[in-house]
N, C-alpha and C. Protein backbone atom coordinates (compact mmCIF):
# COMPACT_ATOMS: atom_id res chain seq x y z
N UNK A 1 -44.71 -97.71 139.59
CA UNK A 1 -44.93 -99.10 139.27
C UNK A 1 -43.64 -99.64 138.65
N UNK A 2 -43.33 -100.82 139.12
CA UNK A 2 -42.12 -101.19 138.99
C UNK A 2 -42.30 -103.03 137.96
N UNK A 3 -41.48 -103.30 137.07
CA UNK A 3 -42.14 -104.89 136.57
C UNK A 3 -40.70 -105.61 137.38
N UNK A 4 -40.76 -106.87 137.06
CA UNK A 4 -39.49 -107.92 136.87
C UNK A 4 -40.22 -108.36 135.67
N UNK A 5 -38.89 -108.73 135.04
CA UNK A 5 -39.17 -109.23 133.96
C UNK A 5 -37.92 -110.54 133.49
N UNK A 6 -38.40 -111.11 132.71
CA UNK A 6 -37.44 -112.13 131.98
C UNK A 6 -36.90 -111.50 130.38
N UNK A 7 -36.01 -111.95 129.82
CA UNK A 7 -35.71 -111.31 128.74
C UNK A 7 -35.19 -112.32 127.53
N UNK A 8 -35.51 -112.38 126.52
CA UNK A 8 -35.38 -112.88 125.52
C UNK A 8 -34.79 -112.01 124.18
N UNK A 9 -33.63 -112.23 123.80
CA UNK A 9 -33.20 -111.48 122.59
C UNK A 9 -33.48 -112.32 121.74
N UNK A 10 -34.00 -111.71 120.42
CA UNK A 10 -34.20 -112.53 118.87
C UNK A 10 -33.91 -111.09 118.54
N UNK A 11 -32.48 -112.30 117.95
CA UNK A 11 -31.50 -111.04 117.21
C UNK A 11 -31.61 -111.29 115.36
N UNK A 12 -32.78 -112.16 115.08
CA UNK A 12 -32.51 -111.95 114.06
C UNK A 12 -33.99 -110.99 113.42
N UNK A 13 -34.01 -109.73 113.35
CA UNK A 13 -34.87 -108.86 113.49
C UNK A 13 -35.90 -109.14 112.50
N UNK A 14 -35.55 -109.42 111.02
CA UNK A 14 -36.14 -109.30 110.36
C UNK A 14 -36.81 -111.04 109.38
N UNK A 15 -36.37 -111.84 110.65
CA UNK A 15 -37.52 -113.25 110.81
C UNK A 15 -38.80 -112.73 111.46
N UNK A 16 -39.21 -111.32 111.91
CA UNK A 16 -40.30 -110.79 111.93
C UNK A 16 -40.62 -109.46 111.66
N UNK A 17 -41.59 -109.75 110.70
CA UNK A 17 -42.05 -109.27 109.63
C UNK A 17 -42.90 -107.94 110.56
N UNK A 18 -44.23 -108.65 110.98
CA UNK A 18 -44.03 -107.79 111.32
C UNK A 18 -44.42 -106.51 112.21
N UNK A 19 -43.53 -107.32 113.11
CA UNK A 19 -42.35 -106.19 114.36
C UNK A 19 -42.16 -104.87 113.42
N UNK A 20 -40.85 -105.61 112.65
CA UNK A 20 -40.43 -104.66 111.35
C UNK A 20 -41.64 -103.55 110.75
N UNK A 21 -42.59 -103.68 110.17
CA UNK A 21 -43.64 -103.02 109.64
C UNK A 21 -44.39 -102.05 110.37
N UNK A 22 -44.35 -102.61 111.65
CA UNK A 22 -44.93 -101.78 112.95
C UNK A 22 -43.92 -100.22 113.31
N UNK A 23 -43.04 -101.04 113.11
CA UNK A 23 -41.97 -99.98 113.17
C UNK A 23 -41.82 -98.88 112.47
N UNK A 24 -41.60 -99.20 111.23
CA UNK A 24 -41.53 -98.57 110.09
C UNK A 24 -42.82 -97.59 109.61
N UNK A 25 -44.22 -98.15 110.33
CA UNK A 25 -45.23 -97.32 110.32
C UNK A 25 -45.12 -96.18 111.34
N UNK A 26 -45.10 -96.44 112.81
CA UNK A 26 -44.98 -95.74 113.75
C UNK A 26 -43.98 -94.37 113.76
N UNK A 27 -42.92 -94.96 112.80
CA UNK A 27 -41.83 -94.13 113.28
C UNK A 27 -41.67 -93.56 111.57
N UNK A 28 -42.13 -93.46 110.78
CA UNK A 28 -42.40 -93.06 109.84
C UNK A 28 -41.25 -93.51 108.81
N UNK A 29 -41.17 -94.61 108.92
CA UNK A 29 -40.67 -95.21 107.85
C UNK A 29 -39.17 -96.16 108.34
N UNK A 30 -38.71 -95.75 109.64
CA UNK A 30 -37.52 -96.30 109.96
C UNK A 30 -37.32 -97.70 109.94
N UNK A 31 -36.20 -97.92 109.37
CA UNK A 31 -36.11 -99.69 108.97
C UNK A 31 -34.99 -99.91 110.11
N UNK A 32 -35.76 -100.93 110.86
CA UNK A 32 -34.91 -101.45 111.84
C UNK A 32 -34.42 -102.53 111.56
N UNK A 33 -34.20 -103.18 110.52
CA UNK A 33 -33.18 -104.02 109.49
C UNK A 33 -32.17 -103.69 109.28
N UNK A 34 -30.92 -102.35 109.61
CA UNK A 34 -30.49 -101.79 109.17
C UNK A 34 -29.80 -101.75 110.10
N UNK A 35 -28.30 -101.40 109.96
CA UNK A 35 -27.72 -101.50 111.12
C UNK A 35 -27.25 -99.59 111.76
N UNK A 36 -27.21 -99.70 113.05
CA UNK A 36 -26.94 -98.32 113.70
C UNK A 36 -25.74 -97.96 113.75
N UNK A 37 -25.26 -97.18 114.14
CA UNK A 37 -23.70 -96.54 114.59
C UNK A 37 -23.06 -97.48 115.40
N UNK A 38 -23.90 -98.15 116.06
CA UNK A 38 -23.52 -98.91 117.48
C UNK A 38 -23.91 -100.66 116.78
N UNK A 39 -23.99 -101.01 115.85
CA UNK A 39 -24.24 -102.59 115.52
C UNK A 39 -25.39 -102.51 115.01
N UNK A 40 -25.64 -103.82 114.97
CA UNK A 40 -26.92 -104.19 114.92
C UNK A 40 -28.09 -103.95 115.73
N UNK A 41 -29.29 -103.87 115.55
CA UNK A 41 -30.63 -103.76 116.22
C UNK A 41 -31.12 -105.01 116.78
N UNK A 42 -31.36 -105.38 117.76
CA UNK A 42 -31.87 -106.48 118.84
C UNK A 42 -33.58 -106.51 119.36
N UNK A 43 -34.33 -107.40 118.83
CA UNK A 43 -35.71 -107.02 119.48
C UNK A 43 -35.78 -107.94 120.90
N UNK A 44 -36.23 -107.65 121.61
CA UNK A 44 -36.42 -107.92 123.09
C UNK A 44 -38.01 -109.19 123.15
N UNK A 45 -37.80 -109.93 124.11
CA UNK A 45 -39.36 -110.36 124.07
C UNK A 45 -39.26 -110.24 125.92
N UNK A 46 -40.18 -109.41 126.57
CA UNK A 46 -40.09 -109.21 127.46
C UNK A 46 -41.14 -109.92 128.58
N UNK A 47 -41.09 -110.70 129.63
CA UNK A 47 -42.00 -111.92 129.80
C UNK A 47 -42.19 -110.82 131.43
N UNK A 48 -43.50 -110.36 131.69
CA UNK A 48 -43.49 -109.67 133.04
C UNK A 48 -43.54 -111.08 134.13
N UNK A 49 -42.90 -111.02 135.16
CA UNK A 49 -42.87 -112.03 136.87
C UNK A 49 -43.55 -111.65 137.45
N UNK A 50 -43.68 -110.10 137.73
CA UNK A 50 -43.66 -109.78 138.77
C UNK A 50 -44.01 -108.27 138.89
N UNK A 51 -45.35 -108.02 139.03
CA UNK A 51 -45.19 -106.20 139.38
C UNK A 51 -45.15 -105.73 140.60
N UNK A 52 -44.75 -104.62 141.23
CA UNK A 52 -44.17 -104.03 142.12
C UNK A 52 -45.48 -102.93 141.94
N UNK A 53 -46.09 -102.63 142.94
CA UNK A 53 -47.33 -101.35 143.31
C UNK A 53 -46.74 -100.88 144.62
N UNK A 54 -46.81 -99.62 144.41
CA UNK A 54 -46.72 -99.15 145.80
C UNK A 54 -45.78 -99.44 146.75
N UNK A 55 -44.48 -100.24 146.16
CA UNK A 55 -43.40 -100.61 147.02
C UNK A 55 -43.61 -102.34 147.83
N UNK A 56 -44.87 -102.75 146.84
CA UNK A 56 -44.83 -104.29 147.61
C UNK A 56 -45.35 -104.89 146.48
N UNK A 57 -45.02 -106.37 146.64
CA UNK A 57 -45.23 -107.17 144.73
C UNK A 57 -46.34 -107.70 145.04
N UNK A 58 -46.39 -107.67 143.90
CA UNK A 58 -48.58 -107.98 143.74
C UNK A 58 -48.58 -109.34 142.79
């Protein structure tokens, strides 16, 4: 199964609360407020178009 999708960055992570909290539960405490080796952390808002089954879009 395959999506299309649209993509939305909201880069300012921690105008949601909580995203943040979800996180930090799941992953046992990790604050994604914080910046990585590689920058900052980026949350995605991902809008599906379009799914793909079986090699034909539905």
């Amino acid at each position: 199964m395959i999506a299309w999708a649209s993509a939305d960055i909201l880069d300012e992570v921690p105008d949601h609360p909580r995203v943040v909290a979800n996180f930090a539960r799941k992953y046992g405490g990790f604050d994604v407020t914080t910046e990585s080796y590689s920058g900052p952390l980026v949350l995605l808002r991902l809008t599906i178009t379009r799914w793909l089954l079986d090699g034909s879009a539905q």
